[in-house]
N, C-alpha and C. Protein backbone atom coordinates (compact mmCIF):
# COMPACT_ATOMS: atom_id res chain seq x y z
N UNK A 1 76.90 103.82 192.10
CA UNK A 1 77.24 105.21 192.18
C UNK A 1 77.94 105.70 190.90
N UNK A 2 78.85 104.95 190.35
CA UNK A 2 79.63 105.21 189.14
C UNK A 2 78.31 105.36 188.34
N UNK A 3 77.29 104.44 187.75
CA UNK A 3 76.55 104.32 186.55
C UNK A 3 75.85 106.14 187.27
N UNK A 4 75.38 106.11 188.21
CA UNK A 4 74.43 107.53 188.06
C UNK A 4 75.37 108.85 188.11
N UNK A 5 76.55 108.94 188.67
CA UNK A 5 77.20 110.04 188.16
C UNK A 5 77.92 110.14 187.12
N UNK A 6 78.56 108.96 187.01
CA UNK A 6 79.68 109.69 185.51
C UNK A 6 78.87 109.06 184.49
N UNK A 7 78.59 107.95 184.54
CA UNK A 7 78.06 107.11 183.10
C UNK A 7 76.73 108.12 182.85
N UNK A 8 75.68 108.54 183.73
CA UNK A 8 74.49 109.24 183.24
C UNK A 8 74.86 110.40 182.42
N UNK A 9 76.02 111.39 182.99
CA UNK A 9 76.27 112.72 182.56
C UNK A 9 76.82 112.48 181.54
N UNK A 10 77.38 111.07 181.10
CA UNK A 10 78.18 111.22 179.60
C UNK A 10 76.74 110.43 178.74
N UNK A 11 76.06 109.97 179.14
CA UNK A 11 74.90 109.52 178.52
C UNK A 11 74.24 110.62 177.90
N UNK A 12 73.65 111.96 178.88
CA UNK A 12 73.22 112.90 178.16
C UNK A 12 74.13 114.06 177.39
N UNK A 13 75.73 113.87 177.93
CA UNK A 13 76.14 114.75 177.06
C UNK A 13 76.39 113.85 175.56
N UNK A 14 76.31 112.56 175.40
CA UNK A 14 76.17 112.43 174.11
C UNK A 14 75.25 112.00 173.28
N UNK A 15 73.91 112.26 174.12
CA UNK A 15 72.93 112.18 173.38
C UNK A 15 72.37 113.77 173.20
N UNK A 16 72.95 115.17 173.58
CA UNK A 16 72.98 116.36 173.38
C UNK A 16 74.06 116.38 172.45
N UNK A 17 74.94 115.68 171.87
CA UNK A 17 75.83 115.91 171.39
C UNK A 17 75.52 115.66 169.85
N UNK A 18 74.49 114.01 170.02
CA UNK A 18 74.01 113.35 168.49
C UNK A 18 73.18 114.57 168.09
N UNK A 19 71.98 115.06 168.84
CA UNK A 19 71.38 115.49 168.61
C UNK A 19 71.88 117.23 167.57
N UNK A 20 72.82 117.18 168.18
CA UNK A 20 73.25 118.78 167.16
C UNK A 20 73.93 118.49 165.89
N UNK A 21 74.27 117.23 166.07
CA UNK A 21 74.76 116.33 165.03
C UNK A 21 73.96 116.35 163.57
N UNK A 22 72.92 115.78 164.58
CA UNK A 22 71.47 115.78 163.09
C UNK A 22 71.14 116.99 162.53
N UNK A 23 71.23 117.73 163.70
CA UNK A 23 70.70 119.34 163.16
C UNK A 23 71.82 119.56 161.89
N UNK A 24 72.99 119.65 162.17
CA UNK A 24 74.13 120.25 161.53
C UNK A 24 74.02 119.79 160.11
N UNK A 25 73.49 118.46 160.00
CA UNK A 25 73.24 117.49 158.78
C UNK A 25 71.98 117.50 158.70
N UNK A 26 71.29 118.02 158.98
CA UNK A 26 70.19 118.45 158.23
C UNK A 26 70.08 119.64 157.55
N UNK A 27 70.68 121.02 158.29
CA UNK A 27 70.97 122.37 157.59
C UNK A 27 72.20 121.99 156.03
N UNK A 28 73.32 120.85 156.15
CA UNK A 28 74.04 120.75 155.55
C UNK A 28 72.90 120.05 154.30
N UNK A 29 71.98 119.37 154.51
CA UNK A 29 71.52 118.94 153.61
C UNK A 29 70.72 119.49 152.55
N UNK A 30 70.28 120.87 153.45
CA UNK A 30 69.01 121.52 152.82
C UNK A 30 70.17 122.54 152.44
N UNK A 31 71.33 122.60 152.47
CA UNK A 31 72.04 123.56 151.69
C UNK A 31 72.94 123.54 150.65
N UNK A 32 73.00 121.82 150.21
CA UNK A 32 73.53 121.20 149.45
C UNK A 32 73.00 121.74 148.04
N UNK A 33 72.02 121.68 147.51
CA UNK A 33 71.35 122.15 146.14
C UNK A 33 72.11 123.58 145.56
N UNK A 34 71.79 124.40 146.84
CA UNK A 34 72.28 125.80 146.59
C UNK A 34 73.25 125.77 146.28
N UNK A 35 74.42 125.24 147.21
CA UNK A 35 76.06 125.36 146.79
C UNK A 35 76.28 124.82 145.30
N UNK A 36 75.24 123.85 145.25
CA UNK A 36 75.57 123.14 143.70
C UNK A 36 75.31 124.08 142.79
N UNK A 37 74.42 124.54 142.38
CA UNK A 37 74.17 125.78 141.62
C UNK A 37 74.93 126.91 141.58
N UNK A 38 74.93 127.62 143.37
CA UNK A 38 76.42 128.05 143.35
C UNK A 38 77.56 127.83 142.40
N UNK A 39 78.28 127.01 142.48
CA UNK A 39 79.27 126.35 142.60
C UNK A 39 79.45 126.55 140.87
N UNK A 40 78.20 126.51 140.24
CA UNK A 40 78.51 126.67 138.27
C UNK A 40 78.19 127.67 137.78
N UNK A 41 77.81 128.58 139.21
CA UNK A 41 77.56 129.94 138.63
C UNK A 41 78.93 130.79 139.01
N UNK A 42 79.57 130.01 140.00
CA UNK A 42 80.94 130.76 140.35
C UNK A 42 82.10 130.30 139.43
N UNK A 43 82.23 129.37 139.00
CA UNK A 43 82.86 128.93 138.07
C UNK A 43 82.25 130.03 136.70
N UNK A 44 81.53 130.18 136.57
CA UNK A 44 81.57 131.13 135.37
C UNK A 44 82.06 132.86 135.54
N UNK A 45 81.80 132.88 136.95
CA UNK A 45 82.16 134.43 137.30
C UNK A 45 83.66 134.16 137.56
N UNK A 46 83.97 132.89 137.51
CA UNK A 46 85.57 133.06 137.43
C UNK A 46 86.44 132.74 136.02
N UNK A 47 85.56 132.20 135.57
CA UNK A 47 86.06 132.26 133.75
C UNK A 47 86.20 133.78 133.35
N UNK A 48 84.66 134.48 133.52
CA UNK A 48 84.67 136.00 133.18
C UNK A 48 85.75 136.63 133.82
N UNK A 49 86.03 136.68 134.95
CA UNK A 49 87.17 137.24 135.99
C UNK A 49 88.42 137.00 135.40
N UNK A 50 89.08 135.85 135.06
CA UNK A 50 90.10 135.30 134.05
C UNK A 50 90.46 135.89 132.79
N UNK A 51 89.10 135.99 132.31
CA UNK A 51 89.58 136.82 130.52
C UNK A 51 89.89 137.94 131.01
N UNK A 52 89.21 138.95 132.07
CA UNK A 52 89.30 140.51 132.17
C UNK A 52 90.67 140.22 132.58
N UNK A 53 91.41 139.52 133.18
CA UNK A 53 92.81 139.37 133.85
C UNK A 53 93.56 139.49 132.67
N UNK A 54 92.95 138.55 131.79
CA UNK A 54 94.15 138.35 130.15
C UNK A 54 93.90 139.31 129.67
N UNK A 55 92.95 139.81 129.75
CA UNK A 55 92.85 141.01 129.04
C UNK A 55 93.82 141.96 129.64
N UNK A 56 93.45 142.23 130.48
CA UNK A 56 94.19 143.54 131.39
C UNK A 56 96.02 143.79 131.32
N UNK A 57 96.10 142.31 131.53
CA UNK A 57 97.45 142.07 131.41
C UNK A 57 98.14 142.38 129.58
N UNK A 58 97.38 141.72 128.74
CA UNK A 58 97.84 142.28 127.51
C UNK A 58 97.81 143.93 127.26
N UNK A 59 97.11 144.82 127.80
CA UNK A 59 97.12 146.20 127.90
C UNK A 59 98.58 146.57 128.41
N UNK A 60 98.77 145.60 129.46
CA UNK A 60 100.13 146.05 130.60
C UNK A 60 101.57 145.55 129.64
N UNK A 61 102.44 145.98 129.15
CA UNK A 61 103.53 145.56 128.50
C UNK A 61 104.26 144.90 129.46
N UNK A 62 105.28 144.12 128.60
CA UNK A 62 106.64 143.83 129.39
C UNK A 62 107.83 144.91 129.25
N UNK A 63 108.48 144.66 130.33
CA UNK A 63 109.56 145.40 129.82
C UNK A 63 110.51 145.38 128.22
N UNK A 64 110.69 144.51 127.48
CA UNK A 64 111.23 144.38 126.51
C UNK A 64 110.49 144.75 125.29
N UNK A 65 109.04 145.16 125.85
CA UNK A 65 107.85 145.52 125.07
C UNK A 65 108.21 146.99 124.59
N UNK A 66 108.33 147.79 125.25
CA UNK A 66 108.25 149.15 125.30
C UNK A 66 109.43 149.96 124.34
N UNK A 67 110.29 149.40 124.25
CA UNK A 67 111.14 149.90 122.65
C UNK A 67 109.70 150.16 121.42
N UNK A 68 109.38 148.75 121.28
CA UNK A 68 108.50 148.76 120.50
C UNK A 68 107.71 149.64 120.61
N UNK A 69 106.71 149.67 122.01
CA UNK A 69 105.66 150.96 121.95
C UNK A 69 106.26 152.37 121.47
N UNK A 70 107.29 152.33 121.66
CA UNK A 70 107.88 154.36 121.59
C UNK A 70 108.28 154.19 119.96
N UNK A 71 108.86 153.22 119.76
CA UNK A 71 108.48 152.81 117.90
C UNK A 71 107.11 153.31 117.57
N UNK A 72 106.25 152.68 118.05
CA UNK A 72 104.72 152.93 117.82
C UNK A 72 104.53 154.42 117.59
N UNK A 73 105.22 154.77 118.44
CA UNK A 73 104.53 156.54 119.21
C UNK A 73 105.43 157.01 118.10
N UNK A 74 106.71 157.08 117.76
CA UNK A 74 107.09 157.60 116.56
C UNK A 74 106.21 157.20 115.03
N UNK A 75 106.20 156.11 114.65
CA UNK A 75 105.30 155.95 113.73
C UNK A 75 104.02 156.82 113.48
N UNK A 76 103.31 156.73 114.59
CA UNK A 76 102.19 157.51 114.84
C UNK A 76 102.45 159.09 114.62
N UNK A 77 103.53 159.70 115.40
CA UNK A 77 103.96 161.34 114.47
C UNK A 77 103.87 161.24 113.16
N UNK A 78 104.26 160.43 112.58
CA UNK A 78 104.08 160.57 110.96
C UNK A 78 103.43 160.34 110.55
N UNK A 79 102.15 159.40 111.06
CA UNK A 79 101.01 159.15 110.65
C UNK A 79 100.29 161.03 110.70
N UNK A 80 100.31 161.28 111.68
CA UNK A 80 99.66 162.61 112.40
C UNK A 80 100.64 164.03 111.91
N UNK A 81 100.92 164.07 111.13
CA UNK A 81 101.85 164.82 110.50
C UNK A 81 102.65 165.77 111.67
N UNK A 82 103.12 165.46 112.55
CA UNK A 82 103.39 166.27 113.46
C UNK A 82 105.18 165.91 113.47
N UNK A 83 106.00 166.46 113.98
CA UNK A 83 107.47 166.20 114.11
C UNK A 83 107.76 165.85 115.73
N UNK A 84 108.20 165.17 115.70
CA UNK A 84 108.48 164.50 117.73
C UNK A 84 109.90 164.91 117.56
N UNK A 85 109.98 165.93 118.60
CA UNK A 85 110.97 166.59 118.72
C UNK A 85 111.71 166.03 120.17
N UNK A 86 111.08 165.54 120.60
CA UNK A 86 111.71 165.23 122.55
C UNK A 86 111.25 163.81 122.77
N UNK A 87 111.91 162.84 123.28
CA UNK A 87 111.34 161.56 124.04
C UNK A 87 112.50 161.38 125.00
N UNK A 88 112.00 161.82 126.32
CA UNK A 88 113.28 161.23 127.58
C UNK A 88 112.76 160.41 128.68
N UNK A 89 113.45 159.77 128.86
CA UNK A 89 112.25 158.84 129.94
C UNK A 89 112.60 159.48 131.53
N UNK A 90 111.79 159.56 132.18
CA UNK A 90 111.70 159.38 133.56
C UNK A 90 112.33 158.76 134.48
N UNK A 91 112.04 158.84 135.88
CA UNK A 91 112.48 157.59 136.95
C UNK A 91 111.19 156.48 136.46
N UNK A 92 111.42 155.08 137.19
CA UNK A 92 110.47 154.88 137.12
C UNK A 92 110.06 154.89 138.65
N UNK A 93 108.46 154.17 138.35
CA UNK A 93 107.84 154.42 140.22
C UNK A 93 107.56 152.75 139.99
N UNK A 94 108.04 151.83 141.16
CA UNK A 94 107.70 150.76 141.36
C UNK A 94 106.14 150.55 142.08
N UNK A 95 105.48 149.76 141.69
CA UNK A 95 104.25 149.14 142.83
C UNK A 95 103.95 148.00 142.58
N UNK A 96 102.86 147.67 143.44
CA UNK A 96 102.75 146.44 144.06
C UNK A 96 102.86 145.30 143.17
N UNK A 97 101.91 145.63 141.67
CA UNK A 97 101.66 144.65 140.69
C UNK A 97 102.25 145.16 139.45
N UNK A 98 102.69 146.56 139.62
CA UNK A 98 103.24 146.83 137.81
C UNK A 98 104.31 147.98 138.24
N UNK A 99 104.72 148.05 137.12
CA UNK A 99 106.19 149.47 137.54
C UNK A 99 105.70 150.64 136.62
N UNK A 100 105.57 151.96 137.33
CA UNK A 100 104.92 152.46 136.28
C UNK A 100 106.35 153.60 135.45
N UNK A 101 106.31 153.65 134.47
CA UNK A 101 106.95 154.26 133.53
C UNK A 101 106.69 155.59 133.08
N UNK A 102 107.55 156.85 132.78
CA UNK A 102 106.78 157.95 132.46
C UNK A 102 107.80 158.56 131.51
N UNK A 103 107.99 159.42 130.55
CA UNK A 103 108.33 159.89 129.23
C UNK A 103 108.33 160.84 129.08
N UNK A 104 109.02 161.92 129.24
CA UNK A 104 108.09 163.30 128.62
C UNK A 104 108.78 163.26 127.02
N UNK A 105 107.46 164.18 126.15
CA UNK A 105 107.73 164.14 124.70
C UNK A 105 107.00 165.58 124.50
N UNK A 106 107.67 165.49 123.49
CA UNK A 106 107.72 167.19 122.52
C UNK A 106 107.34 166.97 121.44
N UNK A 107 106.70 167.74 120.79
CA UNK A 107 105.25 167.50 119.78
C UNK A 107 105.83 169.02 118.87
N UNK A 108 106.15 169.14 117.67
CA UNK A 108 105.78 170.55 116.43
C UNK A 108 104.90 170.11 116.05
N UNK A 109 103.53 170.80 115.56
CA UNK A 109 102.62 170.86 114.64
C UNK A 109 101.31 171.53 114.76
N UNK A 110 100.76 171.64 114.31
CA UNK A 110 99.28 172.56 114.02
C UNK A 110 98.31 171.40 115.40
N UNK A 111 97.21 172.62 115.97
CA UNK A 111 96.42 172.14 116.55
C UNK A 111 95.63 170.82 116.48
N UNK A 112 95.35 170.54 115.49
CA UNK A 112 94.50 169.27 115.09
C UNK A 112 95.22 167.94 114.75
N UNK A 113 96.61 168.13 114.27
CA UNK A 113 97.30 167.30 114.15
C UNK A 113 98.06 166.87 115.19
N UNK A 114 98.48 167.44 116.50
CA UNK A 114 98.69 167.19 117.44
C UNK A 114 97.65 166.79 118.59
N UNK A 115 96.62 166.93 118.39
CA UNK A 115 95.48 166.15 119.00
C UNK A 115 95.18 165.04 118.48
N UNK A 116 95.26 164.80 117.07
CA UNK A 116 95.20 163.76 116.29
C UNK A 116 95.75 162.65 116.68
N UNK A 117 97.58 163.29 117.16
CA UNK A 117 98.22 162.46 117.40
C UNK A 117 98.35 161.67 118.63
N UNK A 118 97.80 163.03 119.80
CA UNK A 118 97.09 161.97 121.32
C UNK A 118 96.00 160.93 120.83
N UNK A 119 95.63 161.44 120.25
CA UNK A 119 94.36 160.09 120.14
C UNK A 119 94.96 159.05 119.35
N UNK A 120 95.54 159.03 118.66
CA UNK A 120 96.39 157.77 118.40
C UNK A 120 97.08 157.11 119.10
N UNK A 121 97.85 157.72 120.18
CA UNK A 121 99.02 157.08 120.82
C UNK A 121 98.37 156.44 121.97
N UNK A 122 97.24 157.17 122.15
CA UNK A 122 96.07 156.82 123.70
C UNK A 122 95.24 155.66 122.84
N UNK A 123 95.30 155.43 121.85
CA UNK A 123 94.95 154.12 121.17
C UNK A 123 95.28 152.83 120.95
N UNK A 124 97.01 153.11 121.37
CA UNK A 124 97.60 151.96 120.99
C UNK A 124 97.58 150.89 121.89
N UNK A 125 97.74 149.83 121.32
CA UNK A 125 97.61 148.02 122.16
C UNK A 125 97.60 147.85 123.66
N UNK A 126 98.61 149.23 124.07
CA UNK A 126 98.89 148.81 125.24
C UNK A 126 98.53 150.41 126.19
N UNK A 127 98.63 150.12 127.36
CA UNK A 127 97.67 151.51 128.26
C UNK A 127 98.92 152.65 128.30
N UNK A 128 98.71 153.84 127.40
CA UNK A 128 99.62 154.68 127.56
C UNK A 128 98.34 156.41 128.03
N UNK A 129 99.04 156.86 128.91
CA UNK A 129 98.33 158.21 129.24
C UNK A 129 98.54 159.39 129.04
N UNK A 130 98.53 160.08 128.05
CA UNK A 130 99.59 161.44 127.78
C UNK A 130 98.58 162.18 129.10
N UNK A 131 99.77 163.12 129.81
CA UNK A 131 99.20 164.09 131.01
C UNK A 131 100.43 165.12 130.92
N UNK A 132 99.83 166.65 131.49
CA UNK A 132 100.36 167.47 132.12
C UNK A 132 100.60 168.34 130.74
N UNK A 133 99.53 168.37 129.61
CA UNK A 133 99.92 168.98 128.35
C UNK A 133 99.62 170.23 128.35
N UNK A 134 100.73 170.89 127.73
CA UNK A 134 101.15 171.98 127.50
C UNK A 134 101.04 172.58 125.85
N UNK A 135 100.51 173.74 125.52
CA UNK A 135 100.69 174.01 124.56
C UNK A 135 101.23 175.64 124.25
N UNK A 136 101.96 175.83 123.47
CA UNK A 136 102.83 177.23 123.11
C UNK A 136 102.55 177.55 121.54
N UNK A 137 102.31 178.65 121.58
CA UNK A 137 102.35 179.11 119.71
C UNK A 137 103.94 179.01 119.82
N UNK A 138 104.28 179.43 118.77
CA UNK A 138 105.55 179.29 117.75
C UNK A 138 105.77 180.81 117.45
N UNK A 139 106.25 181.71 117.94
CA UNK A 139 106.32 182.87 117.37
C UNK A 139 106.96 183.77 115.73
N UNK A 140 105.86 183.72 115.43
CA UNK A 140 106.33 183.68 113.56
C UNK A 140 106.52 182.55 112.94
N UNK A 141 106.43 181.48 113.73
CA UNK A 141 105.83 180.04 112.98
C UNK A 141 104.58 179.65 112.44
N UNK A 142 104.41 179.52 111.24
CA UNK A 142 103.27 179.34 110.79
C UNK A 142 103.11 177.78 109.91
N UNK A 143 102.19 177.65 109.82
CA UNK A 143 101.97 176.09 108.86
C UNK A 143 101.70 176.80 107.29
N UNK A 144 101.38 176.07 106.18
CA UNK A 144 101.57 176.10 104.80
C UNK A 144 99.88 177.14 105.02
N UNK A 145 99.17 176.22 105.96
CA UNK A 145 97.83 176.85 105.98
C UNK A 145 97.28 178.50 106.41
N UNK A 146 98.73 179.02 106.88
CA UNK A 146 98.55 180.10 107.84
C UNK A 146 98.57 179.50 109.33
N UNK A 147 98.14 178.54 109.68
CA UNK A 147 97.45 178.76 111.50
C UNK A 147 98.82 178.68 112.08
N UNK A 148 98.86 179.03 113.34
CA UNK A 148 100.15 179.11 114.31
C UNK A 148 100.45 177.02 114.35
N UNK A 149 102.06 177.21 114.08
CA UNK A 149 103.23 176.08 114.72
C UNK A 149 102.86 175.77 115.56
N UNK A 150 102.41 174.86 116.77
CA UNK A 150 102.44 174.84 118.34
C UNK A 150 103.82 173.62 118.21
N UNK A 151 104.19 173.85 119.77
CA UNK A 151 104.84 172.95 120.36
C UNK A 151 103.90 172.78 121.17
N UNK A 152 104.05 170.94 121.61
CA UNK A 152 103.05 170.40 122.94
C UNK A 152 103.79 169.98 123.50
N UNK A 153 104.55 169.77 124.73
CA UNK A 153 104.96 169.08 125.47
C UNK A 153 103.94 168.19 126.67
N UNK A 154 104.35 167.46 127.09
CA UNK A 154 103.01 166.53 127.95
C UNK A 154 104.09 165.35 128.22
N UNK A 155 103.71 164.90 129.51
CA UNK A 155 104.64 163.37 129.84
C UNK A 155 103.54 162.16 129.18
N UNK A 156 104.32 160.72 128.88
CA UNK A 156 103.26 159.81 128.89
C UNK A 156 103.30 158.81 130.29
N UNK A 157 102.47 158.33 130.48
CA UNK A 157 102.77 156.74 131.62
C UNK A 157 102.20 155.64 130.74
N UNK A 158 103.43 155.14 131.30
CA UNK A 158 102.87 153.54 131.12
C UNK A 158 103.06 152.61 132.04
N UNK A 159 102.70 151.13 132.09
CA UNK A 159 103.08 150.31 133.04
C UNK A 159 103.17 149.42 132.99
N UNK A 160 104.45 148.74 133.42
CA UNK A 160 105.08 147.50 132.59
C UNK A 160 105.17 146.22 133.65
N UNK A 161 104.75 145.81 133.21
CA UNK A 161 104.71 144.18 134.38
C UNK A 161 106.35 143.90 135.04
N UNK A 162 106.17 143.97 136.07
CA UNK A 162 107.94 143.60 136.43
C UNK A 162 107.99 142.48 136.49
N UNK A 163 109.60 142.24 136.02
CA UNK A 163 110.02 140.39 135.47
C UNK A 163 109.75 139.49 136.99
N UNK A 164 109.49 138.63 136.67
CA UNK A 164 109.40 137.61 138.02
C UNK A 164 110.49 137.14 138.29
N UNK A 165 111.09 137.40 140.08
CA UNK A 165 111.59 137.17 139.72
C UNK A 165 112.11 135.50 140.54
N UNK A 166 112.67 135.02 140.28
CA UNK A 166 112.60 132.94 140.33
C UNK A 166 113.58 133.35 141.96
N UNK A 167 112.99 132.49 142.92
CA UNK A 167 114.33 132.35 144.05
C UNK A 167 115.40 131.66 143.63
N UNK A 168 116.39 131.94 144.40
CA UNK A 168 117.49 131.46 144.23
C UNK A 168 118.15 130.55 145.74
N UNK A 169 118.27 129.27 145.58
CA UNK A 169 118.41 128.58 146.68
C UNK A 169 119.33 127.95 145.97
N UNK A 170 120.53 128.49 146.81
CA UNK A 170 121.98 127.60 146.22
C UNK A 170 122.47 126.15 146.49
N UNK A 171 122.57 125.27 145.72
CA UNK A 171 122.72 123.81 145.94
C UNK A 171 124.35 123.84 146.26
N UNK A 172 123.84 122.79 147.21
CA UNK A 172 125.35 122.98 148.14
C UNK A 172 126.08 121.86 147.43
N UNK A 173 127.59 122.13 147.24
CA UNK A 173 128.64 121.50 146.25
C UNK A 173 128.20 121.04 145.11
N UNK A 174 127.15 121.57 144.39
CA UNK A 174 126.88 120.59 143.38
C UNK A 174 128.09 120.53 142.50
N UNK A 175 128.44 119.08 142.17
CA UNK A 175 129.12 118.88 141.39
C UNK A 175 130.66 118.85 142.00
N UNK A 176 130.81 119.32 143.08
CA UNK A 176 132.08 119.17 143.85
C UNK A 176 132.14 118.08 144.64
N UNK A 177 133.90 117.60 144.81
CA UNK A 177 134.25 116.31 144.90
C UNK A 177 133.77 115.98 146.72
N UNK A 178 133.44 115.03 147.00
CA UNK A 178 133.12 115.34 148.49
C UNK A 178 134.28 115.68 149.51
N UNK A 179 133.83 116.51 150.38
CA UNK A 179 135.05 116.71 151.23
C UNK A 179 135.40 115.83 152.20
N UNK A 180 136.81 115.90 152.87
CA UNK A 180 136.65 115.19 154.11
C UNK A 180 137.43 113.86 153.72
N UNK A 181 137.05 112.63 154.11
CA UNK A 181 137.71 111.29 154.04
C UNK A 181 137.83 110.71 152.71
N UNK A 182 136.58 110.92 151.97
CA UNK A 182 137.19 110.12 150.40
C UNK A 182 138.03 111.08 149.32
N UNK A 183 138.84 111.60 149.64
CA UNK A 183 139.81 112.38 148.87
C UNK A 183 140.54 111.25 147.78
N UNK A 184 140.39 110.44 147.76
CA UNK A 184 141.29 109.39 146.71
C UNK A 184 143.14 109.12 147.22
N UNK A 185 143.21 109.86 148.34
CA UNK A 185 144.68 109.32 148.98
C UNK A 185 144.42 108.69 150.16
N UNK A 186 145.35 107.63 150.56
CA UNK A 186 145.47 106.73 151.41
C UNK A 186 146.87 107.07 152.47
């Protein structure tokens, strides 16, 4: 009675059992090639994926970076014959992967030279956005050429990688004498 009820039913449940077995290793087999090929074509879409990262990230400054950039952005007025009359910074706005930074700046100079000078500053190493530009004649301001003075005002953004920052898990007494019974008195 034992062999035809329990021993039969575990007989066919594990010969239903081998059997999906083979299947499983047979689909695994006929899918082996693919993954391999796979597998060096994803490795290259992750090399490519990697540089655009280094890349991206060198666009993104550090914080200790950005003296330098507004160096830049002054340099660049004088390249662009224009006078930078205003640079004040903003709040900044924190997110997920970068902190973004914003500036407003004040621009004297003739039309072309103050466009000149966005396209320079929207040039430099790292991702800066002049927005929200404004332009004003100069009333009775004129250039050597005749054409009207403008002032431009416009904010910039930028966005600066925030510092990482390391946990802090405090080591207990380091370096302190142990407490309790070995005090060195008797």
């Amino acid at each position: 009675g034992y062999y035809q009820f329990m021993h039969g039913k575990k007989v066919e449940e594990v010969e239903t059992l081998r059997t999906r077995h083979e299947q499983l290793e047979a689909q695994n087999a006929a899918m082996r090639p693919q993954a391999l090929t796979g597998g060096a074509e994803l490795q290259q879409k992750l090399a490519l994926y990697e540089q655009h990262m280094k890349r991206l990230e060198e666009l993104i400054p550090q914080s200790e970076e950005v003296p330098q950039l507004l160096n830049s952005m002054s340099e660049r007025a004088q390249d662009a014959q224009v006078d930078l009359s205003l640079m004040r910074p903003q709040a900044e706005v924190p997110g997920a992967f970068y902190t973004e930074q914003s500036y407003e700046i004040g621009v004297l100079g003739g039309y072309h030279e103050i466009g000149r000078y966005l396209g320079m500053i929207a040039s430099l190493s790292r991702i800066i956005t002049p927005v929200e530009l404004k332009l004003e004649a100069r009333a009775g301001d004129t250039l050597r050429d005749g054409t009207p003075r403008l002032t431009a005002g416009f904010r910039i953004i930028t966005y600066v990688i925030p510092p990482v920052e390391m946990p802090t898990t405090p080591v207990a007494n380091a370096g302190a004498p142990p407490q309790g019974g070995a005090s060195g008195q008797h």
